[in-house]
ModelCIF file with pLDDT and N, C-alpha, C, O atoms, coordinates in Angstrom:
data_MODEL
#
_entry.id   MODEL 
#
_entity.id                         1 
_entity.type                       polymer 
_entity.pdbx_number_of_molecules   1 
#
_entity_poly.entity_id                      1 
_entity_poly.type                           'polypeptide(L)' 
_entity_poly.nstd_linkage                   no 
_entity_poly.nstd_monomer                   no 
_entity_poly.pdbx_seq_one_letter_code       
;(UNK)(UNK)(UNK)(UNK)(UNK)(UNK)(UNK)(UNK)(UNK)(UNK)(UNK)(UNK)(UNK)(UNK)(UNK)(UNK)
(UNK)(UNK)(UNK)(UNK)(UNK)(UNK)(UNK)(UNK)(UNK)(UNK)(UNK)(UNK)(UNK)(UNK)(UNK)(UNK)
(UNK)(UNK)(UNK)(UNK)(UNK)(UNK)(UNK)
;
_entity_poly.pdbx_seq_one_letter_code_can   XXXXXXXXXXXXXXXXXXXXXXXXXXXXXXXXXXXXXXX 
_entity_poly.pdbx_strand_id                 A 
#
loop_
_entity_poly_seq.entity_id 
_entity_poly_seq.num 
_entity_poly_seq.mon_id 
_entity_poly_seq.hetero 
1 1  UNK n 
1 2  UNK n 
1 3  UNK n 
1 4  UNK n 
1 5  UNK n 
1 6  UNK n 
1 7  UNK n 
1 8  UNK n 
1 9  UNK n 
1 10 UNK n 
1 11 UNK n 
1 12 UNK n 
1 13 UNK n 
1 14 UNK n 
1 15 UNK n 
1 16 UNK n 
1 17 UNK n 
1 18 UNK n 
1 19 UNK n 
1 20 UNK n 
1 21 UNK n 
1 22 UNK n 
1 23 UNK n 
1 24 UNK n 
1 25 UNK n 
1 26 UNK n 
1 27 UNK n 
1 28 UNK n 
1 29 UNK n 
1 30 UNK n 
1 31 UNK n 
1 32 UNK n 
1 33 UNK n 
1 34 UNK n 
1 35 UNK n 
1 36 UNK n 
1 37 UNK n 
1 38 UNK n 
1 39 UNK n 
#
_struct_asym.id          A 
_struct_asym.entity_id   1 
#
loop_
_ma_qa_metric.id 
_ma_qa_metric.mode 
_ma_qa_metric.name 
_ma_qa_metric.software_group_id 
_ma_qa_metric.type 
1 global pLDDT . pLDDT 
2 local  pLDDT . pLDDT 
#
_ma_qa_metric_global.metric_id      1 
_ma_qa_metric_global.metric_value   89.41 
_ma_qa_metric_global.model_id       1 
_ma_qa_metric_global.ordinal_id     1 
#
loop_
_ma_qa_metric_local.label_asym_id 
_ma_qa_metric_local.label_comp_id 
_ma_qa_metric_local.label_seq_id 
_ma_qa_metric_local.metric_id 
_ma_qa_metric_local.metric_value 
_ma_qa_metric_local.model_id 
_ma_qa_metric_local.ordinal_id 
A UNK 1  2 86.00 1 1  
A UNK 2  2 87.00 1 2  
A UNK 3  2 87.00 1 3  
A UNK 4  2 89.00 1 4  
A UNK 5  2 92.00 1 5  
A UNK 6  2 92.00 1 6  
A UNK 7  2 92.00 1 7  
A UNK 8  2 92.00 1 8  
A UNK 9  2 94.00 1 9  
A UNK 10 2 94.00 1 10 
A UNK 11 2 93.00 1 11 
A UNK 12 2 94.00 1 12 
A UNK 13 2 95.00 1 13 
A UNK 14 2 93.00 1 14 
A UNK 15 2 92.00 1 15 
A UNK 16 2 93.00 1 16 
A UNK 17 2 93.00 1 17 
A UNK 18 2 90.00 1 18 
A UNK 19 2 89.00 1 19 
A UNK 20 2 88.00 1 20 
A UNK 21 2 90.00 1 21 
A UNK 22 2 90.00 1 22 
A UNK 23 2 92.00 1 23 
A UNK 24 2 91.00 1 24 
A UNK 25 2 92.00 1 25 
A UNK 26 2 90.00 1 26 
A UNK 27 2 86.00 1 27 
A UNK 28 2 85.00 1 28 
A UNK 29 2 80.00 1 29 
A UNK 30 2 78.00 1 30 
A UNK 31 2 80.00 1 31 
A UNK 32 2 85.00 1 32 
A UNK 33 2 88.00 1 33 
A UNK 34 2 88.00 1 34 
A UNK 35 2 90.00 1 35 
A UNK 36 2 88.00 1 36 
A UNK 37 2 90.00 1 37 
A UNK 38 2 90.00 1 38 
A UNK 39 2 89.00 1 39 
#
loop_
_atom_site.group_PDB 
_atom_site.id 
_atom_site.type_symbol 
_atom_site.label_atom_id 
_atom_site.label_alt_id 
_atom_site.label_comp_id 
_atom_site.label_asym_id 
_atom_site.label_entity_id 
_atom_site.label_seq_id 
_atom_site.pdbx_PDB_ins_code 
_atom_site.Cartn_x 
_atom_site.Cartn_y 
_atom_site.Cartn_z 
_atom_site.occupancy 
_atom_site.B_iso_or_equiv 
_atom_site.pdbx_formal_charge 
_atom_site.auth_seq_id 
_atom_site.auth_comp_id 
_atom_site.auth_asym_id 
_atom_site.auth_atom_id 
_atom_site.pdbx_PDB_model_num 
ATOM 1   N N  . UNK A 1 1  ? 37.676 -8.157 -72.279 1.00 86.00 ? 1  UNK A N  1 
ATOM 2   C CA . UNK A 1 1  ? 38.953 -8.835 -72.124 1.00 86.00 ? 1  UNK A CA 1 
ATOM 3   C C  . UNK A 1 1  ? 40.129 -7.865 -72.170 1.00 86.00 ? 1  UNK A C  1 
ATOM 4   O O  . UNK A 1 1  ? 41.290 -8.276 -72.175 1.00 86.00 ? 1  UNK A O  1 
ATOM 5   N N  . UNK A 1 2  ? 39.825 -6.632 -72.202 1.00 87.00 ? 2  UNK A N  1 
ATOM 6   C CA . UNK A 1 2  ? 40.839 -5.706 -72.413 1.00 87.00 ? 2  UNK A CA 1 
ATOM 7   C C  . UNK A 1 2  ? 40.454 -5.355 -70.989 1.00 87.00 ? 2  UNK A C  1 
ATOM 8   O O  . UNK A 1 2  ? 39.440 -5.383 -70.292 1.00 87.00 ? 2  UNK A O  1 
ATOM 9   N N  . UNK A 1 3  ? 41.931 -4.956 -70.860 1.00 87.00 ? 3  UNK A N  1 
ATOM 10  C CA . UNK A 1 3  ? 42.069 -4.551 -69.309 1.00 87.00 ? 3  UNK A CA 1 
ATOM 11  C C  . UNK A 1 3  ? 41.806 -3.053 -69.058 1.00 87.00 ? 3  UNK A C  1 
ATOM 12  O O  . UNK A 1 3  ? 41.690 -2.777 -67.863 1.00 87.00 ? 3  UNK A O  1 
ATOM 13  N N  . UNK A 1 4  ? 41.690 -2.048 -69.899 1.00 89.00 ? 4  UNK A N  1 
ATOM 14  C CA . UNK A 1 4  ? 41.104 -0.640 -69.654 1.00 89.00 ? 4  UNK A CA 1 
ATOM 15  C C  . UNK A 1 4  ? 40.186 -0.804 -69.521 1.00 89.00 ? 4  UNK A C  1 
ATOM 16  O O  . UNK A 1 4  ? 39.746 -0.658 -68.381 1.00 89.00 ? 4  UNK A O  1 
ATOM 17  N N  . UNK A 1 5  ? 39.134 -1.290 -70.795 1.00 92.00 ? 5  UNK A N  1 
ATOM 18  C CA . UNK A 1 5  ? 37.867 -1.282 -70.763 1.00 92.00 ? 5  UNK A CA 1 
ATOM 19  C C  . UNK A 1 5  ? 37.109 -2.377 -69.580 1.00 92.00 ? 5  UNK A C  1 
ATOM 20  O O  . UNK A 1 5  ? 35.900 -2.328 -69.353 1.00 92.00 ? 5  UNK A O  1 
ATOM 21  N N  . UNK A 1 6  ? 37.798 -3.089 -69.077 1.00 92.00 ? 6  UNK A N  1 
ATOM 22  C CA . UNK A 1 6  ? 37.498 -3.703 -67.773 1.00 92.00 ? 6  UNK A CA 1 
ATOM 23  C C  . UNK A 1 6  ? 37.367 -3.231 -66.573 1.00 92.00 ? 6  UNK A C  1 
ATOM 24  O O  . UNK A 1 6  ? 36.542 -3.491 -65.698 1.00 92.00 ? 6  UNK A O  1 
ATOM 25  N N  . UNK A 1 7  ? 38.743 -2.111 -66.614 1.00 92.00 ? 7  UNK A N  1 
ATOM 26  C CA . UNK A 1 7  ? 39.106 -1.301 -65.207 1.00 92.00 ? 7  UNK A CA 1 
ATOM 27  C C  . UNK A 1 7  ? 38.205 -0.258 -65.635 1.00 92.00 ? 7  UNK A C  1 
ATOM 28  O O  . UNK A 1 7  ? 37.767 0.218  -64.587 1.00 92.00 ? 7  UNK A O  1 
ATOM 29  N N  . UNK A 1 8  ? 37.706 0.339  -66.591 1.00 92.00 ? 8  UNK A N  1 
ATOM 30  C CA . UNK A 1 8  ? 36.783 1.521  -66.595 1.00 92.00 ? 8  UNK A CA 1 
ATOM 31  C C  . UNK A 1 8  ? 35.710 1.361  -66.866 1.00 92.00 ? 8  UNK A C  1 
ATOM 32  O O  . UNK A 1 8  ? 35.301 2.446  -67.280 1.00 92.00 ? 8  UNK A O  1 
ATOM 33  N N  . UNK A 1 9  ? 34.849 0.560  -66.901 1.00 94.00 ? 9  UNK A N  1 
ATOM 34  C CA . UNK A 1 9  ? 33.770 -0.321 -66.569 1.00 94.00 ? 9  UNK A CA 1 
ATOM 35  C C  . UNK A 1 9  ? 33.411 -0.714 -65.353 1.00 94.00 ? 9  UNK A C  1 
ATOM 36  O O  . UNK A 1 9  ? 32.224 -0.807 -65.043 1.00 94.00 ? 9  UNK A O  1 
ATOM 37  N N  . UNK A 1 10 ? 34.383 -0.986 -64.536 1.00 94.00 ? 10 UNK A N  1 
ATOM 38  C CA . UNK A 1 10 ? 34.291 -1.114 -63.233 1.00 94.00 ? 10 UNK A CA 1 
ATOM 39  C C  . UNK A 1 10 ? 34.016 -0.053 -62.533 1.00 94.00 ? 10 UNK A C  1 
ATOM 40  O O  . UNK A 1 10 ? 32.992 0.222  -61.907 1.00 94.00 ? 10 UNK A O  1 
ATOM 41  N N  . UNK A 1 11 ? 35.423 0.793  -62.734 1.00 93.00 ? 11 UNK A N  1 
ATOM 42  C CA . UNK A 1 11 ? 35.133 1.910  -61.894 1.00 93.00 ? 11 UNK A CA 1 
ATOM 43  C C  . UNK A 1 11 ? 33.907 3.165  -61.864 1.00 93.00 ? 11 UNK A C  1 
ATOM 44  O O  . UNK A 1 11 ? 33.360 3.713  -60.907 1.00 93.00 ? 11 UNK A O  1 
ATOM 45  N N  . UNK A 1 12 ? 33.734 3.362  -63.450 1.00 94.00 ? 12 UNK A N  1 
ATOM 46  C CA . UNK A 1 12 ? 31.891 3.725  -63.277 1.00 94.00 ? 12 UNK A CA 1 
ATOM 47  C C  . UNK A 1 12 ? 30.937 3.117  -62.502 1.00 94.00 ? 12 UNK A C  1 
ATOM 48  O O  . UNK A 1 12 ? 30.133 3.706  -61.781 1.00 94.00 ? 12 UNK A O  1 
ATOM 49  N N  . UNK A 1 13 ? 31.066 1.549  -62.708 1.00 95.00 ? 13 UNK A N  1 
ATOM 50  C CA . UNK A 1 13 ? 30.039 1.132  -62.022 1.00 95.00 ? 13 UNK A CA 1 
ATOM 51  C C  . UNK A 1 13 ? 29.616 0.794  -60.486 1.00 95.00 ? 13 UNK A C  1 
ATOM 52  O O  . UNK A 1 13 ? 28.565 0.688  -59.854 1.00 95.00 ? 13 UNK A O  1 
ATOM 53  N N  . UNK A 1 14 ? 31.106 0.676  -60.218 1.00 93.00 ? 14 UNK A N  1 
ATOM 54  C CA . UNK A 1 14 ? 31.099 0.689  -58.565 1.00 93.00 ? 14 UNK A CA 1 
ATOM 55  C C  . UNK A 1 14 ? 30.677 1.858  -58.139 1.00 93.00 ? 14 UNK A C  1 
ATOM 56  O O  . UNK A 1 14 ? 29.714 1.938  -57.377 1.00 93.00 ? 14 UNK A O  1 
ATOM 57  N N  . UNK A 1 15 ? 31.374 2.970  -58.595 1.00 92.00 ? 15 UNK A N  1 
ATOM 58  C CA . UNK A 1 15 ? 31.021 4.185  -58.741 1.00 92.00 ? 15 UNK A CA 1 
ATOM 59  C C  . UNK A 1 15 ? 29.840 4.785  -58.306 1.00 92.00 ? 15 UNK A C  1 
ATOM 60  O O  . UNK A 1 15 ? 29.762 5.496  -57.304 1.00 92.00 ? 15 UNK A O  1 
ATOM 61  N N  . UNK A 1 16 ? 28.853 4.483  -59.107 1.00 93.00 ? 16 UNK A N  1 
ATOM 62  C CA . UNK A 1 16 ? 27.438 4.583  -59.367 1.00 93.00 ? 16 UNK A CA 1 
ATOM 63  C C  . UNK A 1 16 ? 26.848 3.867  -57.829 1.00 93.00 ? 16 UNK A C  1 
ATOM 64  O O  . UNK A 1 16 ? 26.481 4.300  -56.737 1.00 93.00 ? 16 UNK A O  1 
ATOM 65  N N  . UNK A 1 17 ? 27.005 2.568  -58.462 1.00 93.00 ? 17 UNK A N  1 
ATOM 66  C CA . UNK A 1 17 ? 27.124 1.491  -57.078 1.00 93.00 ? 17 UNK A CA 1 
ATOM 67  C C  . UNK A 1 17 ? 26.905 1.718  -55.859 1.00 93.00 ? 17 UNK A C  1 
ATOM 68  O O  . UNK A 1 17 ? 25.977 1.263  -55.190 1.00 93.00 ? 17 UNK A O  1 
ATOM 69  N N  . UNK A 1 18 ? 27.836 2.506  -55.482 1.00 90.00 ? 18 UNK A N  1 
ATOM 70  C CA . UNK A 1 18 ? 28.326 2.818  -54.347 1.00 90.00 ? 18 UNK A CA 1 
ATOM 71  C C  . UNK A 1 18 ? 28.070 4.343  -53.664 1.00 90.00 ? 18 UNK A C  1 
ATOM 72  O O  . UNK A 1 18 ? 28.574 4.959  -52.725 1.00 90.00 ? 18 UNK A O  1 
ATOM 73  N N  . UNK A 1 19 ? 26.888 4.642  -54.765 1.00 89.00 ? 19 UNK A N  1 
ATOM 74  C CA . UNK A 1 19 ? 26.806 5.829  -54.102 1.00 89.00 ? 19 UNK A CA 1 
ATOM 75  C C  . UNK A 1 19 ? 25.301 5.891  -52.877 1.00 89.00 ? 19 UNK A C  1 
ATOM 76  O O  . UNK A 1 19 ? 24.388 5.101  -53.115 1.00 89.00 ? 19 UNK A O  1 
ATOM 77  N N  . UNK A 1 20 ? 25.174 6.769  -51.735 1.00 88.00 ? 20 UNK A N  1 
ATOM 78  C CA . UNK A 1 20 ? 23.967 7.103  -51.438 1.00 88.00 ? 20 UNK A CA 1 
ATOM 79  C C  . UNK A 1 20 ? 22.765 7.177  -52.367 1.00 88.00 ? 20 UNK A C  1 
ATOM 80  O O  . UNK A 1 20 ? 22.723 8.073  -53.210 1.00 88.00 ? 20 UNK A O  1 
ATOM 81  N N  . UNK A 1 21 ? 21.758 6.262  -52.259 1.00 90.00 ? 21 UNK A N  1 
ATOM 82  C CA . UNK A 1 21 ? 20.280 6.860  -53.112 1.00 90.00 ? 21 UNK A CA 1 
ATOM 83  C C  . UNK A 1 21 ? 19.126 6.840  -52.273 1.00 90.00 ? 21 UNK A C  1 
ATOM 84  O O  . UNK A 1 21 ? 18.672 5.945  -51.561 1.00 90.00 ? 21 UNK A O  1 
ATOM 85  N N  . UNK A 1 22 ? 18.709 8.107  -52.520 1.00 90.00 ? 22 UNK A N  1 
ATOM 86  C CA . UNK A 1 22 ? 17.297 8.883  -51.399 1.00 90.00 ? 22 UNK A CA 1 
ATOM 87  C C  . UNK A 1 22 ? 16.357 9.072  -52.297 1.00 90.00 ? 22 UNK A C  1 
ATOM 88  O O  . UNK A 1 22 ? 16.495 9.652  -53.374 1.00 90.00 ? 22 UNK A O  1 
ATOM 89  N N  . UNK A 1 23 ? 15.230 8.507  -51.795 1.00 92.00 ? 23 UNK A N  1 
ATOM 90  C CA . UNK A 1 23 ? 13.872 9.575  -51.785 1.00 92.00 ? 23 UNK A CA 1 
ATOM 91  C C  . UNK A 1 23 ? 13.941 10.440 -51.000 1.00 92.00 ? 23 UNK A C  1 
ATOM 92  O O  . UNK A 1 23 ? 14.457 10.343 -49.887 1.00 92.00 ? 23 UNK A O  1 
ATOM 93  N N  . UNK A 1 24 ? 13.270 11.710 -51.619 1.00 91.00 ? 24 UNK A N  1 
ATOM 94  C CA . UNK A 1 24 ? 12.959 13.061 -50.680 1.00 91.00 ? 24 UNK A CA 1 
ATOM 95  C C  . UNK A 1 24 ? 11.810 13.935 -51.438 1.00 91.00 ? 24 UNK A C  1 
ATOM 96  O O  . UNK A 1 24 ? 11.556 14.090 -52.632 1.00 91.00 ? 24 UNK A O  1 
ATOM 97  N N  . UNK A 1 25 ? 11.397 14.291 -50.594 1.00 92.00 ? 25 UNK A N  1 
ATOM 98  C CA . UNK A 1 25 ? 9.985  15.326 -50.166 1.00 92.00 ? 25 UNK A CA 1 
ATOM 99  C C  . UNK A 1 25 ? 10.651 16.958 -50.422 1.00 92.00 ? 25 UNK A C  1 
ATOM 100 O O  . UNK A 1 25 ? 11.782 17.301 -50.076 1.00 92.00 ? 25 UNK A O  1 
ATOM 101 N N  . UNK A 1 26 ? 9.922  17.583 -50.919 1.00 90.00 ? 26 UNK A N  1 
ATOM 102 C CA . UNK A 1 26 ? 10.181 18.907 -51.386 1.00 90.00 ? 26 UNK A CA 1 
ATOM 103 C C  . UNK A 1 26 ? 9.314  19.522 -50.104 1.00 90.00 ? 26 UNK A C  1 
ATOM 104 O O  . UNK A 1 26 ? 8.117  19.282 -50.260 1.00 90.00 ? 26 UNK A O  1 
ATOM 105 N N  . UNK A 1 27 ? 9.604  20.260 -48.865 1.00 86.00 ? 27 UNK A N  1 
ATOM 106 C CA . UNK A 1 27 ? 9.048  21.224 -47.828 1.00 86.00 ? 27 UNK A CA 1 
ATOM 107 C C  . UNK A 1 27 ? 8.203  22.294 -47.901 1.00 86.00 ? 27 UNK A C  1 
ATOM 108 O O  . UNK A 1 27 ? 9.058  23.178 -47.961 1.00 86.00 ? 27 UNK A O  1 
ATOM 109 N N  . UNK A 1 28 ? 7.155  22.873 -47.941 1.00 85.00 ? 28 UNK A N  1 
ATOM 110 C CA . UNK A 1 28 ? 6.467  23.805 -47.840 1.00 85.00 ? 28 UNK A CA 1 
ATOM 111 C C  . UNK A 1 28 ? 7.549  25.286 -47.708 1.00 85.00 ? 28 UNK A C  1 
ATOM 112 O O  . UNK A 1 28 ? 7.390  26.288 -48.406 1.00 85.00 ? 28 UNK A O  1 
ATOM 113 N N  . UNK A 1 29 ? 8.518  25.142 -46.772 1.00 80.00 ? 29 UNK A N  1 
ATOM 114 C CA . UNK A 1 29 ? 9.593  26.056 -46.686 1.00 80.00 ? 29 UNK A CA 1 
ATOM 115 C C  . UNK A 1 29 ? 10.551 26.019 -47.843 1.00 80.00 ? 29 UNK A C  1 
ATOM 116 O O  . UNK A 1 29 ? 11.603 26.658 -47.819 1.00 80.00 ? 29 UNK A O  1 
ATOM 117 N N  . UNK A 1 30 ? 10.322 25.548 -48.476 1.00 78.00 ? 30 UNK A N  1 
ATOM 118 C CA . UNK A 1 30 ? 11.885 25.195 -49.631 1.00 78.00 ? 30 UNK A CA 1 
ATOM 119 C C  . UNK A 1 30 ? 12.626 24.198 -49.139 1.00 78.00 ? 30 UNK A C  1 
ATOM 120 O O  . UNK A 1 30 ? 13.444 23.834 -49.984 1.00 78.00 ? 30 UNK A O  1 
ATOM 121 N N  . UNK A 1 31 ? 12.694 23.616 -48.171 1.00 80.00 ? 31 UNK A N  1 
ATOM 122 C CA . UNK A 1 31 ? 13.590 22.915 -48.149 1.00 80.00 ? 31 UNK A CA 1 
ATOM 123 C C  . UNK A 1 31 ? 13.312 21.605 -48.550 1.00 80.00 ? 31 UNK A C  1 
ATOM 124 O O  . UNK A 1 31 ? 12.293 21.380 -49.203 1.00 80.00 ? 31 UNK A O  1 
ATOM 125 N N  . UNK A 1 32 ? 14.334 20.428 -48.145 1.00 85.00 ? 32 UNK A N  1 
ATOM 126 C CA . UNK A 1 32 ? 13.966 18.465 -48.262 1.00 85.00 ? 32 UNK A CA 1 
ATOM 127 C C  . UNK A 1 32 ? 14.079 17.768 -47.392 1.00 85.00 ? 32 UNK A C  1 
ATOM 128 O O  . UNK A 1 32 ? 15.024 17.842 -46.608 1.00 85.00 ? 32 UNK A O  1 
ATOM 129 N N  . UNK A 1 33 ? 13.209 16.977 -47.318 1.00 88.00 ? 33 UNK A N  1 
ATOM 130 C CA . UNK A 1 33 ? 13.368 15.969 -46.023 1.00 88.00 ? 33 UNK A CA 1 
ATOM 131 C C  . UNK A 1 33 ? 13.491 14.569 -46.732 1.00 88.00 ? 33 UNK A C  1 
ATOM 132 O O  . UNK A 1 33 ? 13.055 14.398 -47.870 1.00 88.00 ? 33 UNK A O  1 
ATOM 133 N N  . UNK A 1 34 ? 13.926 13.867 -46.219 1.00 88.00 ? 34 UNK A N  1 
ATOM 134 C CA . UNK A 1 34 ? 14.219 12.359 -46.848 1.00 88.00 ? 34 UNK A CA 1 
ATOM 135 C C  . UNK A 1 34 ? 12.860 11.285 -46.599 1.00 88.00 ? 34 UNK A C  1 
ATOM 136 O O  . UNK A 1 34 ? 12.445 11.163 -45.447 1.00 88.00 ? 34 UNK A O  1 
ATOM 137 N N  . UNK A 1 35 ? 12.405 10.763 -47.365 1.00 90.00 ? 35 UNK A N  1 
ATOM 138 C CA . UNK A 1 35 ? 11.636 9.438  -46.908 1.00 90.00 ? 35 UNK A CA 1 
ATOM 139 C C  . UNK A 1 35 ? 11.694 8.378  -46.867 1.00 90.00 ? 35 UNK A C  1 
ATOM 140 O O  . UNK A 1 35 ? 11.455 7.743  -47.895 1.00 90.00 ? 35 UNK A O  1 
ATOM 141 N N  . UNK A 1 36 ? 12.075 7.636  -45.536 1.00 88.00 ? 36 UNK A N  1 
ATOM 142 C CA . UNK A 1 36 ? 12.914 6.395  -45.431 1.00 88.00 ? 36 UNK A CA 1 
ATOM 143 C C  . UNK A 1 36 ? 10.957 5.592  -45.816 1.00 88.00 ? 36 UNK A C  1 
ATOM 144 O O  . UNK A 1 36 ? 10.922 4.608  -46.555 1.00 88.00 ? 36 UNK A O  1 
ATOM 145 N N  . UNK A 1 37 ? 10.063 5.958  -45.438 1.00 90.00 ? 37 UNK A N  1 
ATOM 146 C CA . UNK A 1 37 ? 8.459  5.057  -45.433 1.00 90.00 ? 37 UNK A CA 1 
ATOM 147 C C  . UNK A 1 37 ? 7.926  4.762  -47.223 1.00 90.00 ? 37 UNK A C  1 
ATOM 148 O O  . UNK A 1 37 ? 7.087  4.100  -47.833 1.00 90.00 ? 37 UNK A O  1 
ATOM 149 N N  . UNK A 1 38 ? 9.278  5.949  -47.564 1.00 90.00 ? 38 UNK A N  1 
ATOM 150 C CA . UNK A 1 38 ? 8.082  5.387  -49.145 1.00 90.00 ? 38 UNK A CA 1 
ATOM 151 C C  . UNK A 1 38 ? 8.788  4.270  -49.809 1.00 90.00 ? 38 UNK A C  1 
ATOM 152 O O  . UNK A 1 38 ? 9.934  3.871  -49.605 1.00 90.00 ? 38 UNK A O  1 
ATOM 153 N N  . UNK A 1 39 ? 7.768  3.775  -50.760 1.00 89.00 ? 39 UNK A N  1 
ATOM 154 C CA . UNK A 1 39 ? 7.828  1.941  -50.823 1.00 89.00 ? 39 UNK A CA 1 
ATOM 155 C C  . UNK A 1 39 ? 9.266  1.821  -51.373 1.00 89.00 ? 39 UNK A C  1 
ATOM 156 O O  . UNK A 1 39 ? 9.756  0.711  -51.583 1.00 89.00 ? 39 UNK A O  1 
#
C-alpha cells in the first residue's frame, strides 16, 4: 500500500518479466547456439 514499495516491486518485476529467456547449447568451437526444440 505504500507507493515506493509498489513502484519498486513493480519495476523489478516487469523488469525481470520482460526480459529475453534462452536455452542454449555450449559448441564444440566455444561458442552458443540457442535451442528453440528443447522442451
Amino acid at each position: 500500500q505504500t507507493t515506493a514499495v509498489y513502484a519498486c516491486v513493480r519495476i523489478l518485476a516487469e523488469a525481470i518479466a520482460g526480459l529475453p529467456l534462452h536455452v542454449y547449447r555450449y559448441r564444440l568451437d566455444g561458442g552458443k547456439e540457442r535451442i528453440a526444440q528443447h522442451p
